[in-house]
ModelCIF file with pLDDT and N, C-alpha, C, O atoms, coordinates in Angstrom:
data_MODEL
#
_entry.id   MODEL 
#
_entity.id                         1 
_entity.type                       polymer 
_entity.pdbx_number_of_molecules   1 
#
_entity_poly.entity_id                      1 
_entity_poly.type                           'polypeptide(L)' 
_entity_poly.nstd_linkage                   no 
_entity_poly.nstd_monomer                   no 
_entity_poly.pdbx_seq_one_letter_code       
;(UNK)(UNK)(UNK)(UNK)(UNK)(UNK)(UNK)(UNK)(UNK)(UNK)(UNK)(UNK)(UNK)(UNK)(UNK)(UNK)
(UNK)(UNK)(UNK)(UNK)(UNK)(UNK)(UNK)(UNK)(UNK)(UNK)(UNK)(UNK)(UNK)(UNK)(UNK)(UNK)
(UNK)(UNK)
;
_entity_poly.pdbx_seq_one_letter_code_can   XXXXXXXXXXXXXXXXXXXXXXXXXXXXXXXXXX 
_entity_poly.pdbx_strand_id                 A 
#
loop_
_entity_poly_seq.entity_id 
_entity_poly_seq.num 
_entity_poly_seq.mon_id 
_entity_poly_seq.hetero 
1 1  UNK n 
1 2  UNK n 
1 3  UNK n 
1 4  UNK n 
1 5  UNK n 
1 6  UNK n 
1 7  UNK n 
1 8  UNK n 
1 9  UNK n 
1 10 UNK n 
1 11 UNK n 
1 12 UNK n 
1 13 UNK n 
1 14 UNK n 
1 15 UNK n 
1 16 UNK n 
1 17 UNK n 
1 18 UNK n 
1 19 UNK n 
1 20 UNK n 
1 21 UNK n 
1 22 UNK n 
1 23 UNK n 
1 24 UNK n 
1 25 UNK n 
1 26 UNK n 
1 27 UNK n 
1 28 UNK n 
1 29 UNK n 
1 30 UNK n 
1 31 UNK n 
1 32 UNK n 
1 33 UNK n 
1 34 UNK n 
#
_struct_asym.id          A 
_struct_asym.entity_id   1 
#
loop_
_ma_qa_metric.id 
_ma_qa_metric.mode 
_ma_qa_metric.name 
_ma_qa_metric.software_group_id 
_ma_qa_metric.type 
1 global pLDDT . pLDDT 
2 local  pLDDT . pLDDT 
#
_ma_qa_metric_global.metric_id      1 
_ma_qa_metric_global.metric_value   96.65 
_ma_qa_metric_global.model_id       1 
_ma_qa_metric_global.ordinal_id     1 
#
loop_
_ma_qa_metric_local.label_asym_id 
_ma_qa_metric_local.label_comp_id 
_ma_qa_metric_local.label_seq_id 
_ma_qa_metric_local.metric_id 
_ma_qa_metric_local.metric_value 
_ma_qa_metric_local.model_id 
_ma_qa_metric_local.ordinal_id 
A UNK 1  2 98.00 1 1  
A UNK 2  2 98.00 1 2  
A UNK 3  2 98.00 1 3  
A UNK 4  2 97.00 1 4  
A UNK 5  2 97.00 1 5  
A UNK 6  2 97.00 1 6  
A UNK 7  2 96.00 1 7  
A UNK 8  2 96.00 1 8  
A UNK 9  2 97.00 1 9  
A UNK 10 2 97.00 1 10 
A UNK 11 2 98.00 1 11 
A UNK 12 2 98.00 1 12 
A UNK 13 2 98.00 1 13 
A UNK 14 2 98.00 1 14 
A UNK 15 2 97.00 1 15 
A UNK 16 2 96.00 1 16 
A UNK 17 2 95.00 1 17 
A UNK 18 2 96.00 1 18 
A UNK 19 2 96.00 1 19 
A UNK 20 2 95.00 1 20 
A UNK 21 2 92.00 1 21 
A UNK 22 2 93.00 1 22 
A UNK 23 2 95.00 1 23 
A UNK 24 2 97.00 1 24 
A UNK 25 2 97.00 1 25 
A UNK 26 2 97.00 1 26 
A UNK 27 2 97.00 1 27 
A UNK 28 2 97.00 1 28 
A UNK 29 2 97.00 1 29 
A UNK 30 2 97.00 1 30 
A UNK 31 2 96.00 1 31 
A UNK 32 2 97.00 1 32 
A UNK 33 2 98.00 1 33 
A UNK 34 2 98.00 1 34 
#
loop_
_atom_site.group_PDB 
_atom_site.id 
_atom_site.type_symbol 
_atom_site.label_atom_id 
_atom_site.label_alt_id 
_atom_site.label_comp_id 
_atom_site.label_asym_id 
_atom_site.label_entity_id 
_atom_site.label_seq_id 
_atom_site.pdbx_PDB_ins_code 
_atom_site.Cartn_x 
_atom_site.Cartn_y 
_atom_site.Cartn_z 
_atom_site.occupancy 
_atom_site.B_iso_or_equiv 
_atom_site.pdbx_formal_charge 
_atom_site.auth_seq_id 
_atom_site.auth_comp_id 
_atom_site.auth_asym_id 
_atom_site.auth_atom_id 
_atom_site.pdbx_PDB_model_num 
ATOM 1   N N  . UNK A 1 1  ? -0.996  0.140   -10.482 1.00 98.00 ? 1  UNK A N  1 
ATOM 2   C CA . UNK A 1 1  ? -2.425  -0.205  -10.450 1.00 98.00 ? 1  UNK A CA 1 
ATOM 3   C C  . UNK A 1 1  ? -3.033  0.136   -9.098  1.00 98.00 ? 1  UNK A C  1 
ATOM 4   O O  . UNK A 1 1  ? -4.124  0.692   -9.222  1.00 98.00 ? 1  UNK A O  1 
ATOM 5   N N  . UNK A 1 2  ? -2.698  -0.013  -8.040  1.00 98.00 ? 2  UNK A N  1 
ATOM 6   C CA . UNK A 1 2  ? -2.936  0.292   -6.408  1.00 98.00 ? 2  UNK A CA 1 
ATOM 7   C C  . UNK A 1 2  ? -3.033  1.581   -6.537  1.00 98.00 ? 2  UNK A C  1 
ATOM 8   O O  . UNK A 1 2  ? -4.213  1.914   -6.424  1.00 98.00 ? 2  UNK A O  1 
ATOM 9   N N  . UNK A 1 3  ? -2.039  2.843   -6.803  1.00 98.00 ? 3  UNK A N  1 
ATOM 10  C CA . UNK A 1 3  ? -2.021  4.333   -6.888  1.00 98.00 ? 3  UNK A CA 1 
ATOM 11  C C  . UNK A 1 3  ? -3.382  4.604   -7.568  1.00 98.00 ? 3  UNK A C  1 
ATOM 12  O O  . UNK A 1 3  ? -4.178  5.325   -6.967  1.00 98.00 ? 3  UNK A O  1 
ATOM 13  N N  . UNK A 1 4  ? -3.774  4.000   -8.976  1.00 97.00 ? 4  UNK A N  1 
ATOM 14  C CA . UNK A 1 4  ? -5.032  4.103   -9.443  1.00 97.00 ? 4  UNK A CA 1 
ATOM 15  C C  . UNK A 1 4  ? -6.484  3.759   -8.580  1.00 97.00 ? 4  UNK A C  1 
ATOM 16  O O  . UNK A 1 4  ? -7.551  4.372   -8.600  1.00 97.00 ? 4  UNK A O  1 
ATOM 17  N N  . UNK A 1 5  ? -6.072  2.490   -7.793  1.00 97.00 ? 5  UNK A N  1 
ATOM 18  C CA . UNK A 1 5  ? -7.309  2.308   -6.990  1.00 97.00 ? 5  UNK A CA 1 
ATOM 19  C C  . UNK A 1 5  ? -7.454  3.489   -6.065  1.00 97.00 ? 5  UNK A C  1 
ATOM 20  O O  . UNK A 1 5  ? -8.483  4.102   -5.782  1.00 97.00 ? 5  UNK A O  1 
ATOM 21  N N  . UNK A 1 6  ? -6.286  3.677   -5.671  1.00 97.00 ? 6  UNK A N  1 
ATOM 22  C CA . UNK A 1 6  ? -6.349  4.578   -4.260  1.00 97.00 ? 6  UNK A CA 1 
ATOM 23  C C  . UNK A 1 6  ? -7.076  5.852   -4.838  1.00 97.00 ? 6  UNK A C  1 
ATOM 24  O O  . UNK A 1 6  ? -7.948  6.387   -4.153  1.00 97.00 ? 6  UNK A O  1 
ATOM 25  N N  . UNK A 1 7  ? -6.799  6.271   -5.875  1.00 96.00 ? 7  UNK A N  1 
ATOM 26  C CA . UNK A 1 7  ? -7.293  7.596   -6.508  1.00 96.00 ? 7  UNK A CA 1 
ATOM 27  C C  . UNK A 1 7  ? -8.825  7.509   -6.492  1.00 96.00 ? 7  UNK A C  1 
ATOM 28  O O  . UNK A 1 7  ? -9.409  8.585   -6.363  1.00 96.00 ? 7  UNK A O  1 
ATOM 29  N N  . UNK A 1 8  ? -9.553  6.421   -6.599  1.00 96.00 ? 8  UNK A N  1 
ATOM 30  C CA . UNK A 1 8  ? -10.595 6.255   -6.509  1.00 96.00 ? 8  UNK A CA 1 
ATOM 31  C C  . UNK A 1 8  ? -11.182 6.175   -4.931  1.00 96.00 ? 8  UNK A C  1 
ATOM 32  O O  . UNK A 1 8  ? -12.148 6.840   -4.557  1.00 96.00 ? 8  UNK A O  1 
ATOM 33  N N  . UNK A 1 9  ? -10.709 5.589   -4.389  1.00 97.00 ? 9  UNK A N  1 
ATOM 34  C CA . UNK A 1 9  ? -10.961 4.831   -3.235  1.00 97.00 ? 9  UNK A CA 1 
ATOM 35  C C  . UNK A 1 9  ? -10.028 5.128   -1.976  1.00 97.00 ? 9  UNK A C  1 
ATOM 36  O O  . UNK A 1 9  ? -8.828  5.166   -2.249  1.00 97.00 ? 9  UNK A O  1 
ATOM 37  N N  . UNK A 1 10 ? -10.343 5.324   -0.772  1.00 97.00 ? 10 UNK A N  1 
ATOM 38  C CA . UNK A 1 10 ? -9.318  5.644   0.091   1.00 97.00 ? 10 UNK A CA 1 
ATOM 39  C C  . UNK A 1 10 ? -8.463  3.973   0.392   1.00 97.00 ? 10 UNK A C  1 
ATOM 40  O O  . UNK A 1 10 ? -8.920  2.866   0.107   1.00 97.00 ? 10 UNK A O  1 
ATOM 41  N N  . UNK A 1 11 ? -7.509  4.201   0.857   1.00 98.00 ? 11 UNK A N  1 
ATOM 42  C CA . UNK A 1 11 ? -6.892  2.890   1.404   1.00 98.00 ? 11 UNK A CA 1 
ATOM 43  C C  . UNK A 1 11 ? -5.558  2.892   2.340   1.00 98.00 ? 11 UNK A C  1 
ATOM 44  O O  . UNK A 1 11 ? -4.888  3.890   2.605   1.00 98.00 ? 11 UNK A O  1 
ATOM 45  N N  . UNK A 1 12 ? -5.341  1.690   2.738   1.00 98.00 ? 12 UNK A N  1 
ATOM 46  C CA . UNK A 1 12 ? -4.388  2.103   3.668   1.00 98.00 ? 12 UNK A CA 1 
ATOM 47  C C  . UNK A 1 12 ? -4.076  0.607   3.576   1.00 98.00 ? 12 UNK A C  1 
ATOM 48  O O  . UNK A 1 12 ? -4.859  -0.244  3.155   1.00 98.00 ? 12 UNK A O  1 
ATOM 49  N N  . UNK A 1 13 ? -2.933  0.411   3.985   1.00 98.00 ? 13 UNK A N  1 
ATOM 50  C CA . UNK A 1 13 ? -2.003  -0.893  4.302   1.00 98.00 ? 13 UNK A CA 1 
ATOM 51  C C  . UNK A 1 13 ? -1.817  -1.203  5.295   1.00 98.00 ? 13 UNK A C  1 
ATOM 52  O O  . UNK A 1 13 ? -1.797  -0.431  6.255   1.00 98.00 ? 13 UNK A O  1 
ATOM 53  N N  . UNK A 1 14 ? -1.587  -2.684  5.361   1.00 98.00 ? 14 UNK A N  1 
ATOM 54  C CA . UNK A 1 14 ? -1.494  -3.208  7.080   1.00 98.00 ? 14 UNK A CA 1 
ATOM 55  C C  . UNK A 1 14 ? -0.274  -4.397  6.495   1.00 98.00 ? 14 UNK A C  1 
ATOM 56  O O  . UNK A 1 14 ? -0.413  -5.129  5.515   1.00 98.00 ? 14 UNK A O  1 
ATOM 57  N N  . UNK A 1 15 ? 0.981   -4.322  7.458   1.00 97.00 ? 15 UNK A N  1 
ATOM 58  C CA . UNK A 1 15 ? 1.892   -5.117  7.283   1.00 97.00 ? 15 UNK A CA 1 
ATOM 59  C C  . UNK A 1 15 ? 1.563   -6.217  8.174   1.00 97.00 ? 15 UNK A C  1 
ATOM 60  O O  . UNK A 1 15 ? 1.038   -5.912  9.245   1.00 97.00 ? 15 UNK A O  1 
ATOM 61  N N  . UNK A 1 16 ? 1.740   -7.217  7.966   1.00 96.00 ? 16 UNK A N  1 
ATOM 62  C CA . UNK A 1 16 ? 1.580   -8.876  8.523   1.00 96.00 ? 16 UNK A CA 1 
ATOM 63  C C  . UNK A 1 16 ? 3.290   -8.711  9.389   1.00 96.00 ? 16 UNK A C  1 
ATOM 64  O O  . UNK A 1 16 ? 3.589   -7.889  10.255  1.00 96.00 ? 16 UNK A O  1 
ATOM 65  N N  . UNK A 1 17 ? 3.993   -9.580  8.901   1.00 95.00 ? 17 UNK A N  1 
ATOM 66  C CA . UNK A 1 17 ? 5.333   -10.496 9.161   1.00 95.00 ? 17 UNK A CA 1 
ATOM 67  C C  . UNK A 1 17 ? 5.782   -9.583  8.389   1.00 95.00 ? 17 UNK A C  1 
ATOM 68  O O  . UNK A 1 17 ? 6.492   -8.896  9.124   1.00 95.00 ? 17 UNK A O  1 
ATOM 69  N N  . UNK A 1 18 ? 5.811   -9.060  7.137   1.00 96.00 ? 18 UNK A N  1 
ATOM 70  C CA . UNK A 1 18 ? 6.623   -8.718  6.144   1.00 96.00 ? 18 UNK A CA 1 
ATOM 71  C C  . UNK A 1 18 ? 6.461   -7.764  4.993   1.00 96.00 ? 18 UNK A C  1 
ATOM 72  O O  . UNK A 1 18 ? 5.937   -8.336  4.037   1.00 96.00 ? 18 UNK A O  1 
ATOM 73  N N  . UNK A 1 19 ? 6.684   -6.740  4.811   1.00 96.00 ? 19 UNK A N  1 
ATOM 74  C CA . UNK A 1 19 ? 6.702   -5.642  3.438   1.00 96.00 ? 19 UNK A CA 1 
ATOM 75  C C  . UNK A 1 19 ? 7.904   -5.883  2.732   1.00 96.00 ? 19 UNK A C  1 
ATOM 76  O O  . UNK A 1 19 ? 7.281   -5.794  1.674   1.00 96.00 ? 19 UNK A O  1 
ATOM 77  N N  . UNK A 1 20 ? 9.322   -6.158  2.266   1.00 95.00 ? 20 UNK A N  1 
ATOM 78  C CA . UNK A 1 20 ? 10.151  -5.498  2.148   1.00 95.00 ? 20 UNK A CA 1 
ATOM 79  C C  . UNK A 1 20 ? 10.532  -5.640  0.347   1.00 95.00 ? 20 UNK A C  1 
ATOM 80  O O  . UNK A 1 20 ? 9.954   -6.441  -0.387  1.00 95.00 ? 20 UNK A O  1 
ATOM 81  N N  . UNK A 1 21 ? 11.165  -5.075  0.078   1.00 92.00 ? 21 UNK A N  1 
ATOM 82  C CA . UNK A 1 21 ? 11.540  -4.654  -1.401  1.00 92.00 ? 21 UNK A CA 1 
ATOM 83  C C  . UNK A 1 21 ? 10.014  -4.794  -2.270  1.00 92.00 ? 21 UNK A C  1 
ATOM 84  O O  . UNK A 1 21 ? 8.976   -4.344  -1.785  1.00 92.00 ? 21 UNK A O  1 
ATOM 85  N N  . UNK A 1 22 ? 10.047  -5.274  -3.205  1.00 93.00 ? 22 UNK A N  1 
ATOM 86  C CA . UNK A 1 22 ? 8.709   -5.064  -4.004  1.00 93.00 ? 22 UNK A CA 1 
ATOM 87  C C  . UNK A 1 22 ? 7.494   -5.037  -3.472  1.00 93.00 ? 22 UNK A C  1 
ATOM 88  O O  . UNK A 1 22 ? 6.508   -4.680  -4.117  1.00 93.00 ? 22 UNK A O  1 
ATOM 89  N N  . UNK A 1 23 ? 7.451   -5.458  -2.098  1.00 95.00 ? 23 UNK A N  1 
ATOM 90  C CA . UNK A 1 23 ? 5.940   -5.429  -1.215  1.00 95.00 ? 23 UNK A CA 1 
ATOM 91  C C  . UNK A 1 23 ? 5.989   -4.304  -0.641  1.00 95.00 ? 23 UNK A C  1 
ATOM 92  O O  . UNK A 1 23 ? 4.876   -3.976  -0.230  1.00 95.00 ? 23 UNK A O  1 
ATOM 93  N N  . UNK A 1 24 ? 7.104   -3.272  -0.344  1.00 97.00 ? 24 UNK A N  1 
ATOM 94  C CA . UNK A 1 24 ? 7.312   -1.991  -0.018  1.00 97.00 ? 24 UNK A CA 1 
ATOM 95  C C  . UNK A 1 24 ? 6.764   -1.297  -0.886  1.00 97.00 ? 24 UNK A C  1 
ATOM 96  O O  . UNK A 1 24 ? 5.907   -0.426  -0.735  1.00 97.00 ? 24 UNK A O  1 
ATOM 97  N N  . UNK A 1 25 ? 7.341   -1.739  -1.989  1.00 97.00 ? 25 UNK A N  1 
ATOM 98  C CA . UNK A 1 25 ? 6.653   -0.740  -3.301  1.00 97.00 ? 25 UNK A CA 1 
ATOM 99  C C  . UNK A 1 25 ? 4.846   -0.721  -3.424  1.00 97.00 ? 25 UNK A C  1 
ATOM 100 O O  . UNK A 1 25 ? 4.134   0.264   -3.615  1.00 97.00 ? 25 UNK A O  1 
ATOM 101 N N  . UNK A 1 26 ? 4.481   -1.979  -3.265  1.00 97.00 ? 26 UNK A N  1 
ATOM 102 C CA . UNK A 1 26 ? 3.384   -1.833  -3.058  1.00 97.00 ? 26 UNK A CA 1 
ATOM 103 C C  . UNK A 1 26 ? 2.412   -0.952  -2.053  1.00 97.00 ? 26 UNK A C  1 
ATOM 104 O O  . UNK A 1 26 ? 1.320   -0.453  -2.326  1.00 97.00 ? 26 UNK A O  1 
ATOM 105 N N  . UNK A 1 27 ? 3.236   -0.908  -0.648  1.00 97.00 ? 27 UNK A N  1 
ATOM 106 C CA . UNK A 1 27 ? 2.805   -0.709  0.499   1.00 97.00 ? 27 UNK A CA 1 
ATOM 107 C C  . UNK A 1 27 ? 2.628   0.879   0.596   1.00 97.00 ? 27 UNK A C  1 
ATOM 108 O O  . UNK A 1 27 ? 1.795   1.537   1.219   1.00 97.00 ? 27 UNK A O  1 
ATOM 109 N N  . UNK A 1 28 ? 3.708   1.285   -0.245  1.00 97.00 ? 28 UNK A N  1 
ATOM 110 C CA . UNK A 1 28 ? 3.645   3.032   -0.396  1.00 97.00 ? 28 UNK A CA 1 
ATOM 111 C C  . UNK A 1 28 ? 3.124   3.374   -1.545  1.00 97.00 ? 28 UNK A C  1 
ATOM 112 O O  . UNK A 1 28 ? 3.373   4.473   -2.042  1.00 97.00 ? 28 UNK A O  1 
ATOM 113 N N  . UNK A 1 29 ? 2.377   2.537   -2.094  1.00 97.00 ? 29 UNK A N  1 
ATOM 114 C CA . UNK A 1 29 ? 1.276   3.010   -2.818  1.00 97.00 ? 29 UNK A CA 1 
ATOM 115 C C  . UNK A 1 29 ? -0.206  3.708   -2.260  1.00 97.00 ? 29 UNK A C  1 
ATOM 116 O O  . UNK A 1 29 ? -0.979  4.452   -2.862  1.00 97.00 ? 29 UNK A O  1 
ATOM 117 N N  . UNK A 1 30 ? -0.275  3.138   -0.816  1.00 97.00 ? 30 UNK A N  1 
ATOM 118 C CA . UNK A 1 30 ? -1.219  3.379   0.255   1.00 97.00 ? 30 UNK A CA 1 
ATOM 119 C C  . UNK A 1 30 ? -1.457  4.668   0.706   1.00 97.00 ? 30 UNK A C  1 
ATOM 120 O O  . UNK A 1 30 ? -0.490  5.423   0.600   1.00 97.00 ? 30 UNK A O  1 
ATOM 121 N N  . UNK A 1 31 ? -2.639  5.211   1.256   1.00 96.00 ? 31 UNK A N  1 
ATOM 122 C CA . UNK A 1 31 ? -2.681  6.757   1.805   1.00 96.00 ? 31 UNK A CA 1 
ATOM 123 C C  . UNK A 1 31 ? -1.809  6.501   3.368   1.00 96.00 ? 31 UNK A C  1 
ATOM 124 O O  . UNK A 1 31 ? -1.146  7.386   3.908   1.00 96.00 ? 31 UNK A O  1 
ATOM 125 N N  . UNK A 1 32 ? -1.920  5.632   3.711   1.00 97.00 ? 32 UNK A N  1 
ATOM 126 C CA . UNK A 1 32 ? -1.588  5.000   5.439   1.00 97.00 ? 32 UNK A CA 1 
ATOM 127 C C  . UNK A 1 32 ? -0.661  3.943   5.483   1.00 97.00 ? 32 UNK A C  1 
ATOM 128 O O  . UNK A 1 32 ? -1.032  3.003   4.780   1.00 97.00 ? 32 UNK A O  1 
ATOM 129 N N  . UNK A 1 33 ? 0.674   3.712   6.197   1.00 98.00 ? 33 UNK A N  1 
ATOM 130 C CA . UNK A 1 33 ? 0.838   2.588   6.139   1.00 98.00 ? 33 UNK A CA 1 
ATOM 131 C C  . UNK A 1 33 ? 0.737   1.943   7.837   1.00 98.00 ? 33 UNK A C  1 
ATOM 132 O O  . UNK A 1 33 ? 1.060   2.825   8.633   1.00 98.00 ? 33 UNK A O  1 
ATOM 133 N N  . UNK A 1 34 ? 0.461   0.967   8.339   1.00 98.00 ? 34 UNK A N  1 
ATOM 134 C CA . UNK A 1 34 ? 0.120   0.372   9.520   1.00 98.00 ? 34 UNK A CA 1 
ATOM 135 C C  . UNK A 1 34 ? 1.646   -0.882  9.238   1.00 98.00 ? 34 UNK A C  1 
ATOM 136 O O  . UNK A 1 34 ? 1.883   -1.761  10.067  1.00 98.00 ? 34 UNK A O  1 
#
């Protein structure tokens, strides 16, 4: 669903404390990751 937004919309990710396993997956859904 994120890959779809992004297709629309530019975006980029910003990690807090924590990405890892399924929030990774999310995170490289992003054009950017921070």
């Amino acid at each position: 669903e994120l890959r779809r937004l992004a297709e629309k919309k530019p975006m980029v990710a910003v990690v807090g404390t924590i990405a890892a396993s399924g929030a990774y997956i999310a995170a490289i859904a992003s054009d950017e990751i921070f």
